[in-house]
C-alpha atoms as a PDB file:
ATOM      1  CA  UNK A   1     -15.348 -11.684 -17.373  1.00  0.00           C
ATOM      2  CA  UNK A   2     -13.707  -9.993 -19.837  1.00  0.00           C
ATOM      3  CA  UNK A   3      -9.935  -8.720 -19.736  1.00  0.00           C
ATOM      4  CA  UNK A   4      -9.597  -5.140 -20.106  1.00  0.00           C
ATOM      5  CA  UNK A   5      -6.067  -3.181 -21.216  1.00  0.00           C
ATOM      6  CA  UNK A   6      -5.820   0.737 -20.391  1.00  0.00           C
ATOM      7  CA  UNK A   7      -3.320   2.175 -22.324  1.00  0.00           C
ATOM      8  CA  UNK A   8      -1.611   5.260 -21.383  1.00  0.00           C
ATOM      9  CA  UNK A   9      -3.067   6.715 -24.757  1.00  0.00           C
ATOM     10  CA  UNK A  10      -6.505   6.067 -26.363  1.00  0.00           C
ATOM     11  CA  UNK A  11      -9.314   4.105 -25.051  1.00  0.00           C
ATOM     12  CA  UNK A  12      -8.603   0.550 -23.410  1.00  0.00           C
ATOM     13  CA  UNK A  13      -8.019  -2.990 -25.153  1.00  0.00           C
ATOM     14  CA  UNK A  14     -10.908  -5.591 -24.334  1.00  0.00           C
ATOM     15  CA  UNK A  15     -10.475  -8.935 -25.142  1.00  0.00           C
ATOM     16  CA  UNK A  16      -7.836 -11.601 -24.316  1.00  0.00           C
ATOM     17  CA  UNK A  17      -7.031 -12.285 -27.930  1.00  0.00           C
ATOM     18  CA  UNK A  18      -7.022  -8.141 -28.898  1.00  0.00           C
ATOM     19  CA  UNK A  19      -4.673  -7.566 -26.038  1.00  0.00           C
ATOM     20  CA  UNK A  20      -2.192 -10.245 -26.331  1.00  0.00           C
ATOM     21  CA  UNK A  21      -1.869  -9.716 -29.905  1.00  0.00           C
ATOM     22  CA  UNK A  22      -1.058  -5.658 -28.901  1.00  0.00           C
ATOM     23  CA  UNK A  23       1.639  -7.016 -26.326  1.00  0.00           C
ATOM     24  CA  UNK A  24       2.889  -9.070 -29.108  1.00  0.00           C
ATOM     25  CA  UNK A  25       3.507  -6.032 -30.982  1.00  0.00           C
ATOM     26  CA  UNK A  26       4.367  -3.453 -28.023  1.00  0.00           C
ATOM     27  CA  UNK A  27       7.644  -6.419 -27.490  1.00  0.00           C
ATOM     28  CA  UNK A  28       8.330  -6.408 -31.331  1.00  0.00           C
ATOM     29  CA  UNK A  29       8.027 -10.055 -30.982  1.00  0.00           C
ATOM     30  CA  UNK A  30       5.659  -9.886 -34.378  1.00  0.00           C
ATOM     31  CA  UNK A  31       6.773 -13.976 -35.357  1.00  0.00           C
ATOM     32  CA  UNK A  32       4.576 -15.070 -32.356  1.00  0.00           C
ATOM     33  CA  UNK A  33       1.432 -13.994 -34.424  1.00  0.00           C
ATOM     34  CA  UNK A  34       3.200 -16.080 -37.762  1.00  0.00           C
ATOM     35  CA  UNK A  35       5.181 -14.999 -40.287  1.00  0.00           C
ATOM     36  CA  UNK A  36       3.174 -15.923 -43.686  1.00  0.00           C
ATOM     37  CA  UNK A  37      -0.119 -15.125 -44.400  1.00  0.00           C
ATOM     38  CA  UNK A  38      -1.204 -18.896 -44.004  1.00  0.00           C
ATOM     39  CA  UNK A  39       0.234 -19.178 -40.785  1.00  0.00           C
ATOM     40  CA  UNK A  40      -1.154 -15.652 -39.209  1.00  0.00           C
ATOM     41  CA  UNK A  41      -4.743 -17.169 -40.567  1.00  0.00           C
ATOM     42  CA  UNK A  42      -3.810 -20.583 -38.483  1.00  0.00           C
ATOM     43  CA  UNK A  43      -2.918 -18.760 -35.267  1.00  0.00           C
ATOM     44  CA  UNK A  44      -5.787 -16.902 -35.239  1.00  0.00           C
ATOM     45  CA  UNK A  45      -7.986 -19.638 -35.940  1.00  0.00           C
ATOM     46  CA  UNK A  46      -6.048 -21.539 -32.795  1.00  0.00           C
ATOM     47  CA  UNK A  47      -6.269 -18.280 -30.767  1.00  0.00           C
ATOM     48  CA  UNK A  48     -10.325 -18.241 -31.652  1.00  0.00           C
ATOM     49  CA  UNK A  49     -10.374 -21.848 -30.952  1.00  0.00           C
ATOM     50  CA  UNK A  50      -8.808 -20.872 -27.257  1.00  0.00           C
ATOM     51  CA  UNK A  51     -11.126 -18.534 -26.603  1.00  0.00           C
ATOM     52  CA  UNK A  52     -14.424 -19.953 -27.560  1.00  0.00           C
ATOM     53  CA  UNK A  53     -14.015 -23.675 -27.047  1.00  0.00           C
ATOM     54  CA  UNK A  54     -11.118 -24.093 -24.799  1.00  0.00           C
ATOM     55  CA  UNK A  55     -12.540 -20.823 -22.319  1.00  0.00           C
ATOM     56  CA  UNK A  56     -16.239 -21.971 -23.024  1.00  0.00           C
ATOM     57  CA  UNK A  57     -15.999 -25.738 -22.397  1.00  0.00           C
ATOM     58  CA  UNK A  58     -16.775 -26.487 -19.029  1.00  0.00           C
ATOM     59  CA  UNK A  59     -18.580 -30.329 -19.418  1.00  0.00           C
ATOM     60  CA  UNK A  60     -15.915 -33.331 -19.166  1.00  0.00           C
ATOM     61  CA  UNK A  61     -17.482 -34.196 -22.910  1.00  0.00           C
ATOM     62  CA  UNK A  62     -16.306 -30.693 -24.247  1.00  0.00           C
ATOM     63  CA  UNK A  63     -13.037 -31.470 -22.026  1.00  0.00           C
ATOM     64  CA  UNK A  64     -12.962 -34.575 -24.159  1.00  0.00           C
ATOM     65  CA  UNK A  65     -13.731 -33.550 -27.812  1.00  0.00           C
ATOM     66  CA  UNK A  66     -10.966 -30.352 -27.195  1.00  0.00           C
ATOM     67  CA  UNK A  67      -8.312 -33.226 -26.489  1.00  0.00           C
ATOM     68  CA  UNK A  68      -9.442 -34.958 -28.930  1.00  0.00           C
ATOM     69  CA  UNK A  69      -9.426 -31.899 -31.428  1.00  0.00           C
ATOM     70  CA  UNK A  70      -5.708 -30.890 -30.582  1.00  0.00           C
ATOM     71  CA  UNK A  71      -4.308 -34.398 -30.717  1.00  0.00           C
ATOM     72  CA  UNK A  72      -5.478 -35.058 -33.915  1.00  0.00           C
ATOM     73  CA  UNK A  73      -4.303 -31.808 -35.515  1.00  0.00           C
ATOM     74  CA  UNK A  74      -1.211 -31.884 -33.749  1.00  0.00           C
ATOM     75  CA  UNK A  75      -0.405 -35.725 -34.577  1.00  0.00           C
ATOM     76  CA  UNK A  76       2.253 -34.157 -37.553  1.00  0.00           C
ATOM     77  CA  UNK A  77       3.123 -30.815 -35.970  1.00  0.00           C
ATOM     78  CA  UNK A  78       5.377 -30.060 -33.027  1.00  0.00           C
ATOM     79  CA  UNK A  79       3.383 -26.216 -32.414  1.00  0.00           C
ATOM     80  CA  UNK A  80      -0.261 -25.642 -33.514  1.00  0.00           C
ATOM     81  CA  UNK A  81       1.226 -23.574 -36.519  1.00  0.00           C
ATOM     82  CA  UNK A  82       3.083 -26.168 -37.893  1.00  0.00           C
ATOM     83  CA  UNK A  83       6.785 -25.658 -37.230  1.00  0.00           C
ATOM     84  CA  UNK A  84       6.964 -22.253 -35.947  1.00  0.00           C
ATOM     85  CA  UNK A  85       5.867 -21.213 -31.918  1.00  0.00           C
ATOM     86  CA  UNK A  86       3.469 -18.627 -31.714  1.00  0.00           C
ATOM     87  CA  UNK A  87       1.116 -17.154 -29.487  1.00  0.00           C
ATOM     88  CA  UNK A  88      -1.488 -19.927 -30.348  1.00  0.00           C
ATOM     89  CA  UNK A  89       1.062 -22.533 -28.716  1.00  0.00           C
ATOM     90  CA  UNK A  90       1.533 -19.466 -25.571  1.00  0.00           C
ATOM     91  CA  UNK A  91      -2.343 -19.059 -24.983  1.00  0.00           C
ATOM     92  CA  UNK A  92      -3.383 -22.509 -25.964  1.00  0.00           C
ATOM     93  CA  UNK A  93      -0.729 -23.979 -23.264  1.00  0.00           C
ATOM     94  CA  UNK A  94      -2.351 -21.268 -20.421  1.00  0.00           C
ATOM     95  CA  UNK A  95      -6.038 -22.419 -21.010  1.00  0.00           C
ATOM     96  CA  UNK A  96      -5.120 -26.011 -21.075  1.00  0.00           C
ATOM     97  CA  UNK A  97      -3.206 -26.470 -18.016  1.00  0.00           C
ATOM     98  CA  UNK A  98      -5.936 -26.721 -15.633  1.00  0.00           C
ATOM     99  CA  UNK A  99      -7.187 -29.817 -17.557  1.00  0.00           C
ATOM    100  CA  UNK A 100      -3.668 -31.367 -17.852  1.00  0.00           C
ATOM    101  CA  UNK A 101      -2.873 -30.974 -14.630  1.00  0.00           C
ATOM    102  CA  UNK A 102      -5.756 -33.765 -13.291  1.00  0.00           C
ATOM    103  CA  UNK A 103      -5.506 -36.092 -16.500  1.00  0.00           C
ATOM    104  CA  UNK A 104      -4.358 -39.027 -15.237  1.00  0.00           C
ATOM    105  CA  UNK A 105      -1.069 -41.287 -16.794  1.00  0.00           C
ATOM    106  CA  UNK A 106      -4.166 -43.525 -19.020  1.00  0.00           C
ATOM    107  CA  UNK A 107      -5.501 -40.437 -20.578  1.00  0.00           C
ATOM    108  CA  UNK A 108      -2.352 -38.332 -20.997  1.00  0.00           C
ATOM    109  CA  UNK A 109      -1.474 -41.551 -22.774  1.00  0.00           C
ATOM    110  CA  UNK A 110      -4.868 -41.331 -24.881  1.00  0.00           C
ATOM    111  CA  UNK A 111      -3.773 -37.880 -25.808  1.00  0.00           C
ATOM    112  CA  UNK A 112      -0.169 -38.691 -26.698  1.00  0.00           C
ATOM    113  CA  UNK A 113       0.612 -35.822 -29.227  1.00  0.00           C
ATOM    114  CA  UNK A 114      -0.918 -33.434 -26.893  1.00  0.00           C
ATOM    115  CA  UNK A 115       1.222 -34.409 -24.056  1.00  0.00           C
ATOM    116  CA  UNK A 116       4.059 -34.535 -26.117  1.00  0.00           C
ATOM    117  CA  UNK A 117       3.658 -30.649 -27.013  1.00  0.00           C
ATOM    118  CA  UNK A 118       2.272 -30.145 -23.973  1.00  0.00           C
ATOM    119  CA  UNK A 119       5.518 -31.249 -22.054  1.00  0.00           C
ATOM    120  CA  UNK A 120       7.341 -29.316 -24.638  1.00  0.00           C
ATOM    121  CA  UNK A 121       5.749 -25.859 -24.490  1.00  0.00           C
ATOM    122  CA  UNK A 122       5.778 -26.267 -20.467  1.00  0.00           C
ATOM    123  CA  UNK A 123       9.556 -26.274 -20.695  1.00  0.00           C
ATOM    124  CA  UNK A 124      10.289 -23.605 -24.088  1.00  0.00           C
ATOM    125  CA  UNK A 125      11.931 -20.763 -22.068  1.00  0.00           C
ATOM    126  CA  UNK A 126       9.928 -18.233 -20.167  1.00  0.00           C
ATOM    127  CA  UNK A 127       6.365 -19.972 -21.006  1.00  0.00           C
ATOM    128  CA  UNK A 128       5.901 -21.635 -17.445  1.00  0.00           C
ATOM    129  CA  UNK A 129       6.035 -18.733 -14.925  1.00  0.00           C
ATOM    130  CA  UNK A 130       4.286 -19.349 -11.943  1.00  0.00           C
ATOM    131  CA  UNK A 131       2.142 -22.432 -13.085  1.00  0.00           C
ATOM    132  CA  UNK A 132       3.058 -25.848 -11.705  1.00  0.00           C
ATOM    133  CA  UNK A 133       5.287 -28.197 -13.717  1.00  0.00           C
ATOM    134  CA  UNK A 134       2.890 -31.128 -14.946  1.00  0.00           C
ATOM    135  CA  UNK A 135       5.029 -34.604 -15.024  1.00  0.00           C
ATOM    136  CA  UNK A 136       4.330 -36.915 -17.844  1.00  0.00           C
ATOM    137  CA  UNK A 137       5.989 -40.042 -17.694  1.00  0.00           C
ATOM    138  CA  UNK A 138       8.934 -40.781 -20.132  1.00  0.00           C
ATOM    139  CA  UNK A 139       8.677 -44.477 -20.735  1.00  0.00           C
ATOM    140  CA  UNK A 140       5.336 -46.760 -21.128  1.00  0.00           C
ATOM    141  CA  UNK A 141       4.740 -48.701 -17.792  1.00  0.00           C
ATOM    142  CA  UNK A 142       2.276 -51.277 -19.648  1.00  0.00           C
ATOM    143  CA  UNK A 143       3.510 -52.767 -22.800  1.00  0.00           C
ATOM    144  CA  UNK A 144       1.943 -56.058 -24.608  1.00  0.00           C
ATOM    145  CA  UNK A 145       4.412 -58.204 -24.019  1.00  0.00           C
ATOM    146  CA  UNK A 146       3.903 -60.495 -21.389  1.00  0.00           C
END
């Protein structure tokens, strides 16, 4: 199912992407889609990336290679566009929670960087709304020393 915006003039918005990116712009929040012309290109390859892998992977292996897709891009970035939130991080954070939310502590220790922005975007103000507050656990409970 695809989302559908009618406007009060002109034909409707389809798309999730197409009508977040008009909200974006309605609220003169412009930043959220990046501010140079490198990091526009990123969040709309991470906004792409939401909608076609993240909304289209249903199998616990394309659960697996997403995690594993984010945590390695995100192992020297604290948002998906670097140092800068944008939509990406906003969307990204909505299609992901379902799959956070049942990880257990072992793999949201796997997937340490995307926990760690994870836990951060659940808590940057106004992101959460109405979706529950996934707990990660702030210190280690197995270490190697013995």
């Amino acid at each position: 199912q695809v989302p559908v915006l009618q406007t009060n003039n002109g034909p409707g918005l389809t798309g999730l992407m197409t009508i977040a990116a008009h909200l974006v712009r309605q609220a003169r929040k412009e930043q959220l889609l990046g501010s140079s012309a490198e990091e526009k290109a990123v969040v709309q390859q991470w906004l792409e990336y939401r909608v076609t892998r993240v909304n289209g992977g249903s199998s616990k292996e394309d659960t697996r290679t997403i995690l594993k897709d984010l945590n390695m891009h995100l192992e020297d970035k604290v948002y998906l566009a670097g140092n800068i939130f944008t939509l990406a991080d906003i969307l990204m954070y909505y299609g992901l929670h379902h799959i956070m939310v049942d990880l257990t502590v072992q793999e949201k220790e796997k997937y340490l960087n995307v926990s760690r922005w994870f836990n951060h975007i659940q808590h940057y103000p106004g992101v959460r709304q109405h979706l529950s507050d996934v707990v990660f656990i702030k210190n280690r409970l197995y270490t190697n020393a013995h």
